[in-house]
PDB file of N, CA and C in Angstrom:
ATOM      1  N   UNK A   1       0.848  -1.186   0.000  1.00  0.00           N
ATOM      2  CA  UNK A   1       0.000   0.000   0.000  1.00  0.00           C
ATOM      3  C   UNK A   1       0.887   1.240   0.000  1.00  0.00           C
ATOM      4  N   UNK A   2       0.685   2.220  -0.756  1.00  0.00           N
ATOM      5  CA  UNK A   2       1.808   3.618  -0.952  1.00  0.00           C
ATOM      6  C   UNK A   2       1.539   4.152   0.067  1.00  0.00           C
ATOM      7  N   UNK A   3       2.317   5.312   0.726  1.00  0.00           N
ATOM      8  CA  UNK A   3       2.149   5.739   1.903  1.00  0.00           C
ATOM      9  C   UNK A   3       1.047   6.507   1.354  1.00  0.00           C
ATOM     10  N   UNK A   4       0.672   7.704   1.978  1.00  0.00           N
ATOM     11  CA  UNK A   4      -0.148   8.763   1.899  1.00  0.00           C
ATOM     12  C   UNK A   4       0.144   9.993   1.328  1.00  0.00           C
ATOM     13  N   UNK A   5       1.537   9.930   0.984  1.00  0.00           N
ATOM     14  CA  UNK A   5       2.131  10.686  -0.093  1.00  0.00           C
ATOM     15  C   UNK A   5       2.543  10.763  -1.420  1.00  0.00           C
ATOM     16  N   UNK A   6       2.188   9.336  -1.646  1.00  0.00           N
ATOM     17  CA  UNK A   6       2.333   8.406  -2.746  1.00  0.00           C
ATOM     18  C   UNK A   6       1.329   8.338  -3.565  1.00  0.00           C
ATOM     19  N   UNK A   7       0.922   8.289  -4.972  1.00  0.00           N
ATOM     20  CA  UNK A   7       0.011   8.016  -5.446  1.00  0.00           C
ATOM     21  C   UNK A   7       0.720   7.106  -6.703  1.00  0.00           C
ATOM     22  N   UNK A   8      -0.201   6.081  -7.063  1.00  0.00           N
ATOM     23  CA  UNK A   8      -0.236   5.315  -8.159  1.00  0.00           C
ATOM     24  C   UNK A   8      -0.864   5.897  -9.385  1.00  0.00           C
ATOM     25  N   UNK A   9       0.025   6.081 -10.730  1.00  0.00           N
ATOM     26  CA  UNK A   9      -0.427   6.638 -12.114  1.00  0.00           C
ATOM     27  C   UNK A   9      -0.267   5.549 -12.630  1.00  0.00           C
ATOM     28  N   UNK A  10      -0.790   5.056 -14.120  1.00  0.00           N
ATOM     29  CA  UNK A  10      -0.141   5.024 -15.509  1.00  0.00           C
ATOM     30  C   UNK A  10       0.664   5.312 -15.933  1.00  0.00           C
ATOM     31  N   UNK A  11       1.710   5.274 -16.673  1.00  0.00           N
ATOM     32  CA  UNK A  11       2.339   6.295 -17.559  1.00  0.00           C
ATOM     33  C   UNK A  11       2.844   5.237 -18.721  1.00  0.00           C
ATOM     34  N   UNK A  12       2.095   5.627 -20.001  1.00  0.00           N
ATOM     35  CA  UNK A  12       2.281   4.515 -21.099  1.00  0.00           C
ATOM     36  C   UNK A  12       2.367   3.271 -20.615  1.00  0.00           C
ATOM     37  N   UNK A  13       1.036   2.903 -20.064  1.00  0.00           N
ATOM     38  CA  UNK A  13       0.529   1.133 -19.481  1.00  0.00           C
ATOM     39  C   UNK A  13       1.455   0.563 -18.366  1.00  0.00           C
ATOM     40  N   UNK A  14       2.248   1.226 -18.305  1.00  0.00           N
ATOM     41  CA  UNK A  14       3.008   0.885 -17.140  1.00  0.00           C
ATOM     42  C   UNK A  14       2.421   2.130 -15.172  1.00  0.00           C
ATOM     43  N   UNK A  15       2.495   1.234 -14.599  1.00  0.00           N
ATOM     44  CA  UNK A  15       2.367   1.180 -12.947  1.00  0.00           C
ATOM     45  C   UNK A  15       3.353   2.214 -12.527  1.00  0.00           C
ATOM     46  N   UNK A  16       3.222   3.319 -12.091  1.00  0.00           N
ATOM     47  CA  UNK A  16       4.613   4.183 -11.324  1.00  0.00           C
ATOM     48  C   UNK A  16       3.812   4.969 -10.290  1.00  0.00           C
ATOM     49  N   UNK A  17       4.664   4.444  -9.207  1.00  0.00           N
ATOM     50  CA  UNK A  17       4.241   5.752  -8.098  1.00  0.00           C
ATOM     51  C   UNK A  17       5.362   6.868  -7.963  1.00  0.00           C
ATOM     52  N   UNK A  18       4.445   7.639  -8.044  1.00  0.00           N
ATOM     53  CA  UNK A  18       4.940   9.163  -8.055  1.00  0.00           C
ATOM     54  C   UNK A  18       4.352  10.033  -6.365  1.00  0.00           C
ATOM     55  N   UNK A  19       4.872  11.066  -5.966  1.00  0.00           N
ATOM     56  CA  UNK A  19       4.514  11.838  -5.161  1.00  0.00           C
ATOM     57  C   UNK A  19       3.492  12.716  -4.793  1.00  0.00           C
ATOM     58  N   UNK A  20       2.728  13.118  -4.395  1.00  0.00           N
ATOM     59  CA  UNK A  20       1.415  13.862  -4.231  1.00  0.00           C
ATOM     60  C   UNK A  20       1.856  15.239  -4.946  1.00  0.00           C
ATOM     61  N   UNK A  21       1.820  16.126  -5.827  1.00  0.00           N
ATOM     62  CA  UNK A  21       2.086  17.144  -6.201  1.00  0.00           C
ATOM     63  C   UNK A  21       2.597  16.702  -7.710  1.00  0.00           C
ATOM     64  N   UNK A  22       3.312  15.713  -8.036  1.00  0.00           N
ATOM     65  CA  UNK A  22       3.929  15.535  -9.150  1.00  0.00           C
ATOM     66  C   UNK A  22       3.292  16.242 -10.081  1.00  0.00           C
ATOM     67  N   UNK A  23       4.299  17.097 -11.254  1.00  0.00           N
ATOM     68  CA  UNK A  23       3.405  17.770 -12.218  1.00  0.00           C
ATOM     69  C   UNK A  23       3.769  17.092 -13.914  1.00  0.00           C
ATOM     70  N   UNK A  24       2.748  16.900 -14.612  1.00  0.00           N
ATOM     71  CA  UNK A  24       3.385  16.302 -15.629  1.00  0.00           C
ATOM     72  C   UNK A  24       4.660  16.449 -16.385  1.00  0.00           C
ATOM     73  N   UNK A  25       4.901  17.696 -16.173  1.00  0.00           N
ATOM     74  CA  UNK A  25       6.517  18.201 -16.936  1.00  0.00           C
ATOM     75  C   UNK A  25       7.294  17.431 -16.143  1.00  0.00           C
ATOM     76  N   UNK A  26       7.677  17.059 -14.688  1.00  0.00           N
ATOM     77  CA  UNK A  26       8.099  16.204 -14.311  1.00  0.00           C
ATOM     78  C   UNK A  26       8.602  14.867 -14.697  1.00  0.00           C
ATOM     79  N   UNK A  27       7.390  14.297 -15.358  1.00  0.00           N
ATOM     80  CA  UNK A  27       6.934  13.079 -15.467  1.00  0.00           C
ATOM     81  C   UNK A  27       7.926  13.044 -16.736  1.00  0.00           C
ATOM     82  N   UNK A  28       7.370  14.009 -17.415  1.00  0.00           N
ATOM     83  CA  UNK A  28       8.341  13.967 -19.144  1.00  0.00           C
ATOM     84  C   UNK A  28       9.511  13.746 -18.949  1.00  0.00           C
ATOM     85  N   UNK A  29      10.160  15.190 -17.853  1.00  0.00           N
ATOM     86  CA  UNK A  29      11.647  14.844 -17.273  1.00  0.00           C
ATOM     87  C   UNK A  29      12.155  13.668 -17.201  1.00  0.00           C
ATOM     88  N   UNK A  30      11.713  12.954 -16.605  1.00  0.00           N
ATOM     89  CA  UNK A  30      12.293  11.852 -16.013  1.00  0.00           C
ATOM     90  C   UNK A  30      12.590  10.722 -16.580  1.00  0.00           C
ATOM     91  N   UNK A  31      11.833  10.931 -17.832  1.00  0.00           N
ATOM     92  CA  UNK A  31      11.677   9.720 -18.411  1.00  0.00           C
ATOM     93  C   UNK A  31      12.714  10.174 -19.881  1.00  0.00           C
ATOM     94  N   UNK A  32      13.237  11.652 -19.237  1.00  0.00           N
ATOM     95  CA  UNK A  32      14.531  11.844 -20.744  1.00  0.00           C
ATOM     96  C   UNK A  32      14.061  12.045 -21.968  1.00  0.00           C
ATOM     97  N   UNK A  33      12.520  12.732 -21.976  1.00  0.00           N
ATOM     98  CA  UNK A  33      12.772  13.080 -23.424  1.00  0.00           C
ATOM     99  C   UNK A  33      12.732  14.969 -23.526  1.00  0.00           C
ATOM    100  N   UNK A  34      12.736  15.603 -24.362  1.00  0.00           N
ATOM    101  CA  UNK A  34      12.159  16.931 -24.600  1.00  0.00           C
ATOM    102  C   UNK A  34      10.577  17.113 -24.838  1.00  0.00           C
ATOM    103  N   UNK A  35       9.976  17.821 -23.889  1.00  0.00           N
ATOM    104  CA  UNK A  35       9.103  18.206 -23.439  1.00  0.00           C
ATOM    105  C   UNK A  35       8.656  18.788 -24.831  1.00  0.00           C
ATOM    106  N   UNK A  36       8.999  19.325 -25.721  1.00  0.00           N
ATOM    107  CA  UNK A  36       8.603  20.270 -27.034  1.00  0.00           C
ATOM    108  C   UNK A  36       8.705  19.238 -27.781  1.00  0.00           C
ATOM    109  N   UNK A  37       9.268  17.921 -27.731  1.00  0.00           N
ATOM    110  CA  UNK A  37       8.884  17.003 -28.895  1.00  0.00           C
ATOM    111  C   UNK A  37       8.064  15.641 -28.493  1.00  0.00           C
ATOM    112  N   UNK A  38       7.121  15.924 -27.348  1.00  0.00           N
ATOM    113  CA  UNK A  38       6.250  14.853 -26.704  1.00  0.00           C
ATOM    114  C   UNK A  38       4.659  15.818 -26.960  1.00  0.00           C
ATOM    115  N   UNK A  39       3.516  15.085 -27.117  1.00  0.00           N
ATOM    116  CA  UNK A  39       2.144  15.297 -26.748  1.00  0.00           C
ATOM    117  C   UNK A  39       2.080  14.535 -25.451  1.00  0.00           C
ATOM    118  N   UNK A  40       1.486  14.750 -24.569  1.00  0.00           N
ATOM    119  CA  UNK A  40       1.213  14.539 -23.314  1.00  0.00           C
ATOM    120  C   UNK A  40      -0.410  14.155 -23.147  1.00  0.00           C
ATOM    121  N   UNK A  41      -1.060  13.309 -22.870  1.00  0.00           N
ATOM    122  CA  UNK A  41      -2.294  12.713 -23.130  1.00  0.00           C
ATOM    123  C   UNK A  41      -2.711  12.644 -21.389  1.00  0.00           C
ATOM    124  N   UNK A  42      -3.549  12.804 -20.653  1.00  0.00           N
ATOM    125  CA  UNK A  42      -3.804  12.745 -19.246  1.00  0.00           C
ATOM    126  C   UNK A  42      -5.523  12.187 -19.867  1.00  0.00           C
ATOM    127  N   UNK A  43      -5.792  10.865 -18.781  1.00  0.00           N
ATOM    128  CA  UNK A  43      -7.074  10.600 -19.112  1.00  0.00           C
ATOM    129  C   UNK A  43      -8.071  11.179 -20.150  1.00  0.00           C
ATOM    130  N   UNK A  44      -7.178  10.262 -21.388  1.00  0.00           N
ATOM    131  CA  UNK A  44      -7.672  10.330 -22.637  1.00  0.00           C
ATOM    132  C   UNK A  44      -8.256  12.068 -22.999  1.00  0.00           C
ATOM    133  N   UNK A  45      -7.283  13.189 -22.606  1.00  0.00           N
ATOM    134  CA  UNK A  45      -7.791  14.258 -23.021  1.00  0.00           C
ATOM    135  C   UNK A  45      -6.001  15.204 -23.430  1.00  0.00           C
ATOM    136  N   UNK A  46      -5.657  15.331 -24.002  1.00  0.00           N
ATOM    137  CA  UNK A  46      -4.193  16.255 -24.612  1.00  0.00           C
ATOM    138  C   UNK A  46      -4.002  17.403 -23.431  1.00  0.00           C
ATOM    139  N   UNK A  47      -3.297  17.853 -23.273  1.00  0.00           N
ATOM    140  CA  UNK A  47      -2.875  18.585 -22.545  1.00  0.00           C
ATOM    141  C   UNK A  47      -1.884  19.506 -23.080  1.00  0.00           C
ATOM    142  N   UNK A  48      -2.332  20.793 -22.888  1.00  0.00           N
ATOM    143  CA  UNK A  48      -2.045  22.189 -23.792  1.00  0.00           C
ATOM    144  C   UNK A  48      -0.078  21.780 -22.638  1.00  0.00           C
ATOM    145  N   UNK A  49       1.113  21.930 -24.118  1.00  0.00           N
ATOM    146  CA  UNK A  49       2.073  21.977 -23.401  1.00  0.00           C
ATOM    147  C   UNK A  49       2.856  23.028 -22.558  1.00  0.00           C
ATOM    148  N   UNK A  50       1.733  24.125 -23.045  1.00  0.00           N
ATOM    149  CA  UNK A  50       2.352  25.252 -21.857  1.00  0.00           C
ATOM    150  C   UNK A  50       1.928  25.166 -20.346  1.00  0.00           C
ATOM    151  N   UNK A  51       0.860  23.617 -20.268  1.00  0.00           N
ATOM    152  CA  UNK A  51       0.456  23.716 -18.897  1.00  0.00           C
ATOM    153  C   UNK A  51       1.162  22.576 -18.307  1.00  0.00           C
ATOM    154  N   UNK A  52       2.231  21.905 -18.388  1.00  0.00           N
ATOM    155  CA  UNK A  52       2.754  20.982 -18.418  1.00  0.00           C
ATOM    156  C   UNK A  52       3.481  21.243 -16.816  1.00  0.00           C
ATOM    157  N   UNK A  53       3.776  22.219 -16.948  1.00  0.00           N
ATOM    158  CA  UNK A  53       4.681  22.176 -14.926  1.00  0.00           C
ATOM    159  C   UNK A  53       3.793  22.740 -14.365  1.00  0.00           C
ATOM    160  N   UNK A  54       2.479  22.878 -14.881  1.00  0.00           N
ATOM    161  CA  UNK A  54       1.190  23.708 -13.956  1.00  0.00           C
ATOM    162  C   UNK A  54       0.274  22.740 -13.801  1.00  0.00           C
ATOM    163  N   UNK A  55       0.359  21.530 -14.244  1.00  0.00           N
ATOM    164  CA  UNK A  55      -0.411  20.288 -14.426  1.00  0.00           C
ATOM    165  C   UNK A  55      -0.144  19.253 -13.528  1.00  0.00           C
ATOM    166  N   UNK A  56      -0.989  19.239 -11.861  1.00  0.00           N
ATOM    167  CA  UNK A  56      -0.479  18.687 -11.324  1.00  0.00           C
ATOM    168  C   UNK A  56      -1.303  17.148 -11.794  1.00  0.00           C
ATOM    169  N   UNK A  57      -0.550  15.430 -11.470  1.00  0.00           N
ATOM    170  CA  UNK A  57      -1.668  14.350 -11.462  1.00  0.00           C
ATOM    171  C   UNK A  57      -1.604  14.196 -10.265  1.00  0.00           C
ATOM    172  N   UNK A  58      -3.028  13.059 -10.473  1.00  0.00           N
ATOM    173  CA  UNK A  58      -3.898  12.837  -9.229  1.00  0.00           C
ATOM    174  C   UNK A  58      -3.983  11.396  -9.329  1.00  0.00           C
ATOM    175  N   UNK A  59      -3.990  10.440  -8.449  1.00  0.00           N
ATOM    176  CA  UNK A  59      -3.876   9.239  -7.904  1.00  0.00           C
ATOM    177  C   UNK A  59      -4.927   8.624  -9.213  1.00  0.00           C
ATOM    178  N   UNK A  60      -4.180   7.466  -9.568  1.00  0.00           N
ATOM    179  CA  UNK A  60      -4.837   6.203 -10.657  1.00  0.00           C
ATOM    180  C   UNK A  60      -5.347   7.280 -11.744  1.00  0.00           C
ATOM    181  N   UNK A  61      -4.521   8.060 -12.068  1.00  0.00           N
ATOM    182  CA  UNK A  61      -4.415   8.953 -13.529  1.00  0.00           C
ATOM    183  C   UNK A  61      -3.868   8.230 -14.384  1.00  0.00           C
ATOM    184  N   UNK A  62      -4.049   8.219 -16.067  1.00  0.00           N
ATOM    185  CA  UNK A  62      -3.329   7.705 -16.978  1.00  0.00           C
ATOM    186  C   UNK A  62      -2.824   8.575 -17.896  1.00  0.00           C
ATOM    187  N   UNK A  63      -1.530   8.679 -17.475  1.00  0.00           N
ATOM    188  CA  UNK A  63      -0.776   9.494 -18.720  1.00  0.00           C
ATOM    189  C   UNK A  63       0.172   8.612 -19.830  1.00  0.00           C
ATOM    190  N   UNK A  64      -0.361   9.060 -21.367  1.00  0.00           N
ATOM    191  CA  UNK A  64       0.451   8.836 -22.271  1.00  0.00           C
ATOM    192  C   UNK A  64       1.721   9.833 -22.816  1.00  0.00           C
ATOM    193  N   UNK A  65       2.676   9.672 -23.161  1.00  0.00           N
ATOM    194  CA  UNK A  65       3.320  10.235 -23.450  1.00  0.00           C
ATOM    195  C   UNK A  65       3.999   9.446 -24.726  1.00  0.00           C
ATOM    196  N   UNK A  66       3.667  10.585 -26.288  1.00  0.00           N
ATOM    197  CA  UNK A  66       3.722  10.378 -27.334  1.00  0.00           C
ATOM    198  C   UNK A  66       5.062  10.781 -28.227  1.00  0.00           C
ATOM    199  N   UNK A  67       5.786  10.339 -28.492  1.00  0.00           N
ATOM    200  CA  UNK A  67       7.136  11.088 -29.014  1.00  0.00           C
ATOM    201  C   UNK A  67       6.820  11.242 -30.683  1.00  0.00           C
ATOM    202  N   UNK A  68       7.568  12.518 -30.934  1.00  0.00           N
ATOM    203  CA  UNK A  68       7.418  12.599 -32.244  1.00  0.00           C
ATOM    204  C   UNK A  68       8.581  11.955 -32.837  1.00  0.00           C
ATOM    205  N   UNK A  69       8.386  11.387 -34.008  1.00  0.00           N
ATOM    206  CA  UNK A  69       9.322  10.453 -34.765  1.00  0.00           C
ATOM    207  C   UNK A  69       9.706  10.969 -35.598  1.00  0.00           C
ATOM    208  N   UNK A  70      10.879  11.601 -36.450  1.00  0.00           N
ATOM    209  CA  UNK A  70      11.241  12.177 -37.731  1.00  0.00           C
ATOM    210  C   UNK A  70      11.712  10.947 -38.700  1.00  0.00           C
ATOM    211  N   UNK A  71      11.507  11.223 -40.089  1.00  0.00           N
ATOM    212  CA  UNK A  71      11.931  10.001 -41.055  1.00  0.00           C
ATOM    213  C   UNK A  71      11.986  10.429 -42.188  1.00  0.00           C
ATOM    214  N   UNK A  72      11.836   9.738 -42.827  1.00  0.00           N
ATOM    215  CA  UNK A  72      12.396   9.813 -44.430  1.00  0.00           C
ATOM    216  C   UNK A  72      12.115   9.025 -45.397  1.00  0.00           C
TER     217      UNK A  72
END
């Protein structure tokens, strides 16, 4: 059971507990990519990326995080 500071997300089908406050720009952080080349998806709704460190989640949230691919 997470403490009480702890909350359980999603993040691309995978299980992560994160901290009570965590803000999605965070989330991007951490996981090493650039924030300007990800869409950010929070319970199936996009999320404007200027609200991304103003965006706090909330316990059994599902965030996707979409990378853009360049090719040829």
């Amino acid at each position: 059971m997470p403490e009480s500071s702890d909350m359980l997300i999603q993040v691309n089908g995978k299980e992560q507990k994160v901290l009570q406050g965590t803000t999605l720009l965070q989330i991007v952080q951490a996981m090493g990519v650039d924030p300007a080349r990800v869409v950010v998806e929070r319970n199936l709704e996009i999320v404007d990326p200027e609200k991304l460190s103003e965006t706090r989640v909330a316990d059994s949230d599902r965030i996707e995080v979409i990378h853009f691919v360049g090719g040829g």
